[in-house]
N, C-alpha and C. Protein backbone atom coordinates (compact mmCIF):
# COMPACT_ATOMS: atom_id res chain seq x y z
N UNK A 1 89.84 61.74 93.38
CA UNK A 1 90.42 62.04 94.66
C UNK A 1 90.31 60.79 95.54
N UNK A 2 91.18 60.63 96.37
CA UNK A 2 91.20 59.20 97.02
C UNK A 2 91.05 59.83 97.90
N UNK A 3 91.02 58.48 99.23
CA UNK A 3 89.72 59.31 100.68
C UNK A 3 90.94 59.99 101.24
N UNK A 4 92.06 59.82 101.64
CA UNK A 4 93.27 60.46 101.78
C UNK A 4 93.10 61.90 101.59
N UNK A 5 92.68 62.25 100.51
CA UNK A 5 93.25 63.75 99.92
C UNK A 5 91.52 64.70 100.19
N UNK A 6 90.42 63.06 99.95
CA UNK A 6 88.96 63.91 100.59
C UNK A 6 89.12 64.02 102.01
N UNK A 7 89.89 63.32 102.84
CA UNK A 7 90.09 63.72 104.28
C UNK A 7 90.64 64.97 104.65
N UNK A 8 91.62 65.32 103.43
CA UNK A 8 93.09 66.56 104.13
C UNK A 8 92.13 67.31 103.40
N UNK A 9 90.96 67.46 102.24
CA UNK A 9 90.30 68.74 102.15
C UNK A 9 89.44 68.97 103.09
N UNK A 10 88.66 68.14 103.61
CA UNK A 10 87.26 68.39 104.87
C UNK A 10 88.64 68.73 106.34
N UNK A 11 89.28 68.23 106.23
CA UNK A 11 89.49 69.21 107.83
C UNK A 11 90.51 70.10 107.28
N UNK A 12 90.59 71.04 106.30
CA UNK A 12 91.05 71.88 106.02
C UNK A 12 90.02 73.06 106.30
N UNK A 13 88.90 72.86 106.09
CA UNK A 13 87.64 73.40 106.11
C UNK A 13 87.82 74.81 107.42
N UNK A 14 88.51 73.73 108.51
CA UNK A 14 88.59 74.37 109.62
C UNK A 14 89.14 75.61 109.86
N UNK A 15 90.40 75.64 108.90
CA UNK A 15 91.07 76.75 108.78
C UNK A 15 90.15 77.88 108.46
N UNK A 16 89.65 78.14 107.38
CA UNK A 16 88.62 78.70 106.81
C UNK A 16 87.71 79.12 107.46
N UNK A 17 86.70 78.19 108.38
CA UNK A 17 85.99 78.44 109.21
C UNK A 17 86.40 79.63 110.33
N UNK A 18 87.33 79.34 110.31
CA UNK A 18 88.14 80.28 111.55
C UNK A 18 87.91 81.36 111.12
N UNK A 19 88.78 81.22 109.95
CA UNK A 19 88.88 82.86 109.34
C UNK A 19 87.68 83.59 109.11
N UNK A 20 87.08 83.34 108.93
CA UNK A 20 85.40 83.70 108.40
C UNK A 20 84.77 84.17 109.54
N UNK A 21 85.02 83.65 110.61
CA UNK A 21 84.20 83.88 112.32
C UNK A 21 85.14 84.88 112.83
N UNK A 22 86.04 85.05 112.09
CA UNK A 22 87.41 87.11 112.54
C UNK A 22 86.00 87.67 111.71
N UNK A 23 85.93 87.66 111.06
CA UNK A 23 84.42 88.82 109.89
C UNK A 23 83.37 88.82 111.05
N UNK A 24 82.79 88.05 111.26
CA UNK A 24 81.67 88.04 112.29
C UNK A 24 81.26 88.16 113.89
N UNK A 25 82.87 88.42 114.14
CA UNK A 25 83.14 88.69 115.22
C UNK A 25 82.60 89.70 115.65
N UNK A 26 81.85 89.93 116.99
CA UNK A 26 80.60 90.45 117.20
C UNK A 26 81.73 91.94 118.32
N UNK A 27 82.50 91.52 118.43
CA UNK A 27 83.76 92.54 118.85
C UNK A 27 84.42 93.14 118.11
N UNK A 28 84.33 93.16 116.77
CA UNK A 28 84.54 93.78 115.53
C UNK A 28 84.08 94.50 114.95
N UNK A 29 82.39 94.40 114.79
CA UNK A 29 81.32 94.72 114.18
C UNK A 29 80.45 95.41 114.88
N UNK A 30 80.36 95.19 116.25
CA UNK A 30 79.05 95.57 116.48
C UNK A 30 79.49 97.26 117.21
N UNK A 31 80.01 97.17 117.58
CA UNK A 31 80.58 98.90 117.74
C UNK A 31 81.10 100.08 116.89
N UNK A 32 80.55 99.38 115.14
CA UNK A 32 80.76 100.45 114.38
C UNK A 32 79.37 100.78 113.95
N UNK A 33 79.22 102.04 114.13
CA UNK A 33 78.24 102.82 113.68
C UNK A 33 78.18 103.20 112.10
N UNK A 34 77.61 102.76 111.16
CA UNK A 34 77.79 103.43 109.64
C UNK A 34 76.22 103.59 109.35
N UNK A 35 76.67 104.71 108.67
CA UNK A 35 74.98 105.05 108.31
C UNK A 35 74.34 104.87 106.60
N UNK A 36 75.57 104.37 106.12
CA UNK A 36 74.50 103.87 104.33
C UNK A 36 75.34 102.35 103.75
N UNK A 37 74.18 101.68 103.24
CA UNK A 37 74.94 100.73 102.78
C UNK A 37 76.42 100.78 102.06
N UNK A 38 76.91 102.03 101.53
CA UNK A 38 78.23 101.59 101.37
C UNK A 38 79.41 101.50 101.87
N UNK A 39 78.80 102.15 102.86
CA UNK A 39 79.79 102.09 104.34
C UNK A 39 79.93 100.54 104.59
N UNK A 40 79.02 100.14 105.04
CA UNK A 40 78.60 98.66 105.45
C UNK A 40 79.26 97.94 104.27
N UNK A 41 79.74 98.26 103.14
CA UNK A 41 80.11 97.44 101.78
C UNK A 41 81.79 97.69 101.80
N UNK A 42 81.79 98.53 102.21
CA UNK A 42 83.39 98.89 102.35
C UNK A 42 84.08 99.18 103.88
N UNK A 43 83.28 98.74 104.83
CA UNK A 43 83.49 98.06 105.91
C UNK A 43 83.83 96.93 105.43
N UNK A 44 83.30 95.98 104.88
CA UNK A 44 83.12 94.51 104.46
C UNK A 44 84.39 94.30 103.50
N UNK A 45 84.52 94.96 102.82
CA UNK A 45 86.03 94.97 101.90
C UNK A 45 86.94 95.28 102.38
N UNK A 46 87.33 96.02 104.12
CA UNK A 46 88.28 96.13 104.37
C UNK A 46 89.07 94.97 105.24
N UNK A 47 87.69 94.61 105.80
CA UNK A 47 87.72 93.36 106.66
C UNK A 47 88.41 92.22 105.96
N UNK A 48 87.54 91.77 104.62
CA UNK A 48 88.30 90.92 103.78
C UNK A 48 89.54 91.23 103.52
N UNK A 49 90.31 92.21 103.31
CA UNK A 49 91.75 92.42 102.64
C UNK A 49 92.33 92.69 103.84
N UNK A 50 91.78 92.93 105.52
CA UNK A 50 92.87 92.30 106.72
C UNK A 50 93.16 91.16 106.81
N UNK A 51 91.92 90.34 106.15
CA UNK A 51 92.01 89.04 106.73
C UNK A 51 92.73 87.97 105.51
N UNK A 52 92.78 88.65 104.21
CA UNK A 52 94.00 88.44 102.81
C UNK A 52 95.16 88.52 103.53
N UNK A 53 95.34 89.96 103.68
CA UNK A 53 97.00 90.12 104.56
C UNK A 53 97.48 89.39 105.36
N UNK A 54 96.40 89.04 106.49
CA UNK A 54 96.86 88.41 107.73
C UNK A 54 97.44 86.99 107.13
N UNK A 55 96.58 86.05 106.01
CA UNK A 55 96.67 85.00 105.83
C UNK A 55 98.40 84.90 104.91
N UNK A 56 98.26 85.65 104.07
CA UNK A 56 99.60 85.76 103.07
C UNK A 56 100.97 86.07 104.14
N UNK A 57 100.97 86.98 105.08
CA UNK A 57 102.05 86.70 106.03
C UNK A 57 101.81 85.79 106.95
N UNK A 58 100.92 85.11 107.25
CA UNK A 58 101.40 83.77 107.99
C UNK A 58 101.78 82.83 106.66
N UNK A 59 101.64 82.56 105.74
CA UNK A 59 102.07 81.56 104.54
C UNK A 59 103.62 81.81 104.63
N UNK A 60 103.96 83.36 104.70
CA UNK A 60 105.53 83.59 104.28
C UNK A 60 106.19 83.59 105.41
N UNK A 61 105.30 83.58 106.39
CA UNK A 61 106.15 83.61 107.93
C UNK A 61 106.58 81.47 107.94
N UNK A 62 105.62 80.90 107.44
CA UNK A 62 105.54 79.82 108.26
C UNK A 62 106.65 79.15 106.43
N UNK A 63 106.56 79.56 105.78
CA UNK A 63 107.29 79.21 104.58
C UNK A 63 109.20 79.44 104.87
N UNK A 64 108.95 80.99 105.74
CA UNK A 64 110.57 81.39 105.96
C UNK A 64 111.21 80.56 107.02
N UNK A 65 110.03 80.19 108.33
CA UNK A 65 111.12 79.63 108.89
C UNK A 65 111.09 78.23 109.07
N UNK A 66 110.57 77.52 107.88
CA UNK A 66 110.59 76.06 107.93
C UNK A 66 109.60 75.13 108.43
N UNK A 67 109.38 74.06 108.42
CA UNK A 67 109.31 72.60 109.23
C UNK A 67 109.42 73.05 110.99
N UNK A 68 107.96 73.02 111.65
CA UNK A 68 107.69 72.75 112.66
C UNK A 68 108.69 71.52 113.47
N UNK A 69 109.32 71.43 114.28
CA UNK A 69 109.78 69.72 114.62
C UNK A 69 108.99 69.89 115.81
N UNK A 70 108.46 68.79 116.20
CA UNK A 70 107.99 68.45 117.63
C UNK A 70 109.16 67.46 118.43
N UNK A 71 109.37 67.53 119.72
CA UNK A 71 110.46 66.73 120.49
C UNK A 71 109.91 65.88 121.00
């Protein structure tokens, strides 16, 4: 990997980061009441497959309508 392509992976990071801090979002989480760990496990799996969805329609949103131009 040349530093080029180790640069565009480390601030890619960011994206990711983002997404990960929607899971931990303390406005998400902390006002559900569940009472056995598998609640809490499938809380956690649903969260992940909003945050699958969310990501796969922004890919096809930002795929359908092209190239950003800035003026």
């Amino acid at each position: 990997m040349d530093s080029f392509g180790a640069l565009r992976a480390y601030k890619g990071q960011n994206g990711v980061e983002n997404d990960f801090a929607f899971l931990k979002d303390p406005l998400i989480v902390n006002d559900i009441f569940l009472k056995t760990p598998a609640q809490i496990d499938a809380l956690g799996m649903i969260l992940v497959l909003a945050l699958l969805i969310a990501r796969l329609m922004e890919i096809r949103i930002r795929a359908w309508s092209g190239p950003v131009k800035f003026y």
